[in-house]
C-alpha atoms as a PDB file:
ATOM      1  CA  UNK A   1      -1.438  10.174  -3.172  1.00  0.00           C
ATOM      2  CA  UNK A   2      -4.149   8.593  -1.179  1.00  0.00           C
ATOM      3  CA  UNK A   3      -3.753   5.405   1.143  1.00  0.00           C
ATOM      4  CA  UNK A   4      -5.497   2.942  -1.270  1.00  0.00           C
ATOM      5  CA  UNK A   5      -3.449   3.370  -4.223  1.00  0.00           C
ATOM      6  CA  UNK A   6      -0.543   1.857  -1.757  1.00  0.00           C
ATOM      7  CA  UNK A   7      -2.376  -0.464  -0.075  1.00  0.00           C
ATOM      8  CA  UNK A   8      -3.047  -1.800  -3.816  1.00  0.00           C
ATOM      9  CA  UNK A   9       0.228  -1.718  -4.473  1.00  0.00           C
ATOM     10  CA  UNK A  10       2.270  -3.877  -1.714  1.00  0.00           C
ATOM     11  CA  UNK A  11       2.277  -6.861  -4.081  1.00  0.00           C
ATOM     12  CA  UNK A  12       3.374  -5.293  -6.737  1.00  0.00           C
ATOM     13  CA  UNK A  13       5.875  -3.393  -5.503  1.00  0.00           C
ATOM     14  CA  UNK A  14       7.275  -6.761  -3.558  1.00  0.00           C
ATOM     15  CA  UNK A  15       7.816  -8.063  -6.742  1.00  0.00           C
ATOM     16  CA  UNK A  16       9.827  -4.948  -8.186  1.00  0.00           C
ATOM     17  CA  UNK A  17      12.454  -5.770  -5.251  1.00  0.00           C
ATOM     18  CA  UNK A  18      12.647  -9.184  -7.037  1.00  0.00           C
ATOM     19  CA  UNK A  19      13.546  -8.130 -10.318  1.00  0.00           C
ATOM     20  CA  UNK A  20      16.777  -7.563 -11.966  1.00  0.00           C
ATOM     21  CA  UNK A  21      16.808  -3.652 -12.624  1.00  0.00           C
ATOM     22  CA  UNK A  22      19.253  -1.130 -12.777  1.00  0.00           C
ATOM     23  CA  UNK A  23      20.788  -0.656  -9.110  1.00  0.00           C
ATOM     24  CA  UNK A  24      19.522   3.155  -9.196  1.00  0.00           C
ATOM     25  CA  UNK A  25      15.963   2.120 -10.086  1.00  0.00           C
ATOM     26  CA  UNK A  26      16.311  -0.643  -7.438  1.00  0.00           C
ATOM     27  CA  UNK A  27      17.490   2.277  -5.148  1.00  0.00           C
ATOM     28  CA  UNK A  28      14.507   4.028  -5.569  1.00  0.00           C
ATOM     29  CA  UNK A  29      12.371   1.127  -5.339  1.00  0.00           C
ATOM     30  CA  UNK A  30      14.236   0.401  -1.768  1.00  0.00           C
ATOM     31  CA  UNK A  31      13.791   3.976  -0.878  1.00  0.00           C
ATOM     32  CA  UNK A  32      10.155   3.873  -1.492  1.00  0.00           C
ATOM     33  CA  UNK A  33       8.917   1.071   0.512  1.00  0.00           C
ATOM     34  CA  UNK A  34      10.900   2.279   3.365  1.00  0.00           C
ATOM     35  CA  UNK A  35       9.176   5.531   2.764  1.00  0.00           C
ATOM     36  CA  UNK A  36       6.001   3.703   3.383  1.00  0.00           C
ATOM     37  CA  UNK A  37       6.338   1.180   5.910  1.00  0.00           C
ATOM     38  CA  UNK A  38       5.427   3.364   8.425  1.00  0.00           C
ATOM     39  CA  UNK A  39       2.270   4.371   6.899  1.00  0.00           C
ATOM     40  CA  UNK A  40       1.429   1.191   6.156  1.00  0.00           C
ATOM     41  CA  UNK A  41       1.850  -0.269   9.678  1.00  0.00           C
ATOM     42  CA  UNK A  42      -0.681   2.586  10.903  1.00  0.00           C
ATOM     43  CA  UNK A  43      -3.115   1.054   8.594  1.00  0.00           C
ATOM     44  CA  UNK A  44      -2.940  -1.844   9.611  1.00  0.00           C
ATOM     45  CA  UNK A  45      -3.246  -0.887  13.285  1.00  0.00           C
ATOM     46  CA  UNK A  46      -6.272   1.232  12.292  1.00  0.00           C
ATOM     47  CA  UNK A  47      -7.731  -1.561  10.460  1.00  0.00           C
ATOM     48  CA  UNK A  48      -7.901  -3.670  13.245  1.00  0.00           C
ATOM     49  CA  UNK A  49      -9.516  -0.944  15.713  1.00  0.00           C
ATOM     50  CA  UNK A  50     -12.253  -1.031  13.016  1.00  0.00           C
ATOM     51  CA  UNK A  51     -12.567  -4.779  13.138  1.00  0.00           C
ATOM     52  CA  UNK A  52     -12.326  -4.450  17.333  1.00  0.00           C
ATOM     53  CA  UNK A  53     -14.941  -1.928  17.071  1.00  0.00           C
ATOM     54  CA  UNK A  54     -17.261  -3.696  14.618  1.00  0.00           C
ATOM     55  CA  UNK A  55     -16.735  -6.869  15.177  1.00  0.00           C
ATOM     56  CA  UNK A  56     -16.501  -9.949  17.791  1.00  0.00           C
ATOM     57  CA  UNK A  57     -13.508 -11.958  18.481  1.00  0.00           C
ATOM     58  CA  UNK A  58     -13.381 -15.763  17.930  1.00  0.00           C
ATOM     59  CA  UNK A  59     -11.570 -16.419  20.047  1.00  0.00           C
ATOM     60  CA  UNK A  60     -10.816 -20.176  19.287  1.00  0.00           C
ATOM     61  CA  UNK A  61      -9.826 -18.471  15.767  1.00  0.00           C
ATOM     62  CA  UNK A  62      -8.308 -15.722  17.057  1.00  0.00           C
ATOM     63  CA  UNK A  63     -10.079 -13.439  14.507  1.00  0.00           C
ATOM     64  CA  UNK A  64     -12.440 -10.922  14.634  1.00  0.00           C
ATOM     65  CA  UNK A  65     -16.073 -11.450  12.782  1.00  0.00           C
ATOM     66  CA  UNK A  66     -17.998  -8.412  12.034  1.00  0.00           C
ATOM     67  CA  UNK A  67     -21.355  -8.770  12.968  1.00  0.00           C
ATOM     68  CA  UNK A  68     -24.182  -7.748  10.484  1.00  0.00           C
ATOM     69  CA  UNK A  69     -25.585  -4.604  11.576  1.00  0.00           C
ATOM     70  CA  UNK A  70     -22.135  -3.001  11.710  1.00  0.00           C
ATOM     71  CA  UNK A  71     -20.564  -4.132   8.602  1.00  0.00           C
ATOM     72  CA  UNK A  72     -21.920  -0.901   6.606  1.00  0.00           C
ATOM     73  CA  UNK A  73     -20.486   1.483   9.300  1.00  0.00           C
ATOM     74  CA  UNK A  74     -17.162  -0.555   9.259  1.00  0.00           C
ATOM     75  CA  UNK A  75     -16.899  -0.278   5.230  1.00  0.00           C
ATOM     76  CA  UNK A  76     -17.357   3.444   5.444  1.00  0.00           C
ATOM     77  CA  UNK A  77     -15.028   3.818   8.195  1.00  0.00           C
ATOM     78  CA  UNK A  78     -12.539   2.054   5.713  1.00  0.00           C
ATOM     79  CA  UNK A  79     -12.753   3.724   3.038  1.00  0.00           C
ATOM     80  CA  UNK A  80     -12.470   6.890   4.841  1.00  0.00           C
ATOM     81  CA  UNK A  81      -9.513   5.573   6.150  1.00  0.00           C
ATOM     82  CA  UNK A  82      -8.159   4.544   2.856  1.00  0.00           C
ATOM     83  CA  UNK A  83      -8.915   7.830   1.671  1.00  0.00           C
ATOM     84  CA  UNK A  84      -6.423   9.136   3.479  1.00  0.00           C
ATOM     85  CA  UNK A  85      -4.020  11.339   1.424  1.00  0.00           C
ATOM     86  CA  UNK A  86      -0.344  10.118   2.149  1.00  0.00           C
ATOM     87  CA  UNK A  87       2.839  12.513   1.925  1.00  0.00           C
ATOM     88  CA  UNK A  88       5.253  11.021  -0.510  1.00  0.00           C
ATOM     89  CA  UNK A  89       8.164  14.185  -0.771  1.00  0.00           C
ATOM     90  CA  UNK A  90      11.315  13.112   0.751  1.00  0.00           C
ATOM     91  CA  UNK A  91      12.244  16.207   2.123  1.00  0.00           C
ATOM     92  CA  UNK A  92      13.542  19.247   0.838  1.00  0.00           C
ATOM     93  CA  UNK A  93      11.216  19.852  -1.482  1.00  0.00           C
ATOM     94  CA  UNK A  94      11.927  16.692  -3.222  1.00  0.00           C
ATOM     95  CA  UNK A  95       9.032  14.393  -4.654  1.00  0.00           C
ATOM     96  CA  UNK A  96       9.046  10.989  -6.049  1.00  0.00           C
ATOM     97  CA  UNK A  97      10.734  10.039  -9.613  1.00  0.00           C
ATOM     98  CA  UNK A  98       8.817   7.915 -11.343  1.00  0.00           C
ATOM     99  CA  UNK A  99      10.398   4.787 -12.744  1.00  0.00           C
ATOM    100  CA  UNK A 100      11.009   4.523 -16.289  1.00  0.00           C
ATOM    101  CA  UNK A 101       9.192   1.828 -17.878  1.00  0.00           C
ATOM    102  CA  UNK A 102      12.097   1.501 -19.937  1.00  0.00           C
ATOM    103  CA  UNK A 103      14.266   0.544 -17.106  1.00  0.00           C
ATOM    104  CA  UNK A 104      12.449  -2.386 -16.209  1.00  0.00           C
ATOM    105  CA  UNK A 105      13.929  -3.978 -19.473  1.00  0.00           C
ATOM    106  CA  UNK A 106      10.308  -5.903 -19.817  1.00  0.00           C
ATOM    107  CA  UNK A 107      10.571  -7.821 -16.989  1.00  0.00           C
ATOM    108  CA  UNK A 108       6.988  -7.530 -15.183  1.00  0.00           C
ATOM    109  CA  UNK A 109       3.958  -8.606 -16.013  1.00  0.00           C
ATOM    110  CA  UNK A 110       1.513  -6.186 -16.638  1.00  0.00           C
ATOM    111  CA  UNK A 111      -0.949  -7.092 -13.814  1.00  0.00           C
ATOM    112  CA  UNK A 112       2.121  -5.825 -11.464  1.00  0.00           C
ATOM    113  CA  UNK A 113       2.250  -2.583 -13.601  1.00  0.00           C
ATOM    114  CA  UNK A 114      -1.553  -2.083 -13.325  1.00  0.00           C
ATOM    115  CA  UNK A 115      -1.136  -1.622  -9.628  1.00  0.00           C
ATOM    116  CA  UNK A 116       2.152   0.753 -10.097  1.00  0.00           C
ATOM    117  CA  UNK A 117       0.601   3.473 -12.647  1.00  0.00           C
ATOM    118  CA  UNK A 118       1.028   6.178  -9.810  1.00  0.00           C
ATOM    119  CA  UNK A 119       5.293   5.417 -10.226  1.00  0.00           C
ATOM    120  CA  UNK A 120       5.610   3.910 -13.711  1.00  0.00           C
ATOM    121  CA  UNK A 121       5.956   6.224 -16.618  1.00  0.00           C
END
């Protein structure tokens, strides 16, 4: 699984926590987004480097503005780091179950789903 298809995902997957499911899917759902916390705390560590890198800081803002001539090196640098493949056994050999669409009893709208195609069968 690469890095995008969870950074697409954090929305949608937020909302999943807010449903009413089936305490094992919920489980999993739990067990999942602790799985990738870490992951996605490096990212957004990384990201900022880039932005550091590229960029300037406002510092009245308190933000960092990319200046022109970098902003192609920064997007590349992006998606190479959102390219990055991300392990998602939990040990043991085990992968991740997919979540029945069944056992969402209908409940989320299918923008949300859109994002979750990688654990939604």
């Amino acid at each position: 699984m690469k890095l995008n298809q969870i950074i697409g995902s954090q929305e949608s997957l937020a909302k999943l926590l807010e449903l009413k499911i089936p305490i094992k899917v919920s489980y999993k759902v739990s067990k999942l987004i602790n799985k990738i916390q870490p992951d996605l705390k490096i990212y957004e560590e990384k990201r900022m480097d880039l932005f550091k890198e590229y960029g300037v800081l406002d510092e009245e803002k308190q933000v960092y503005n990319l200046k022109p001539e970098n902003i192609e090196k920064f997007s590349e640098d992006l998606k190479t780091l959102l390219d990055t493949d991300i392990d998602m056994s939990f040990g043991e050999g085990k992968e991740l179950e997919k979540i029945k669409i069944n056992d969402l009893s209908g409940e989320i709208e299918p923008k949300y789903l859109m994002a979750l195609d990688w654990l939604i069968e």
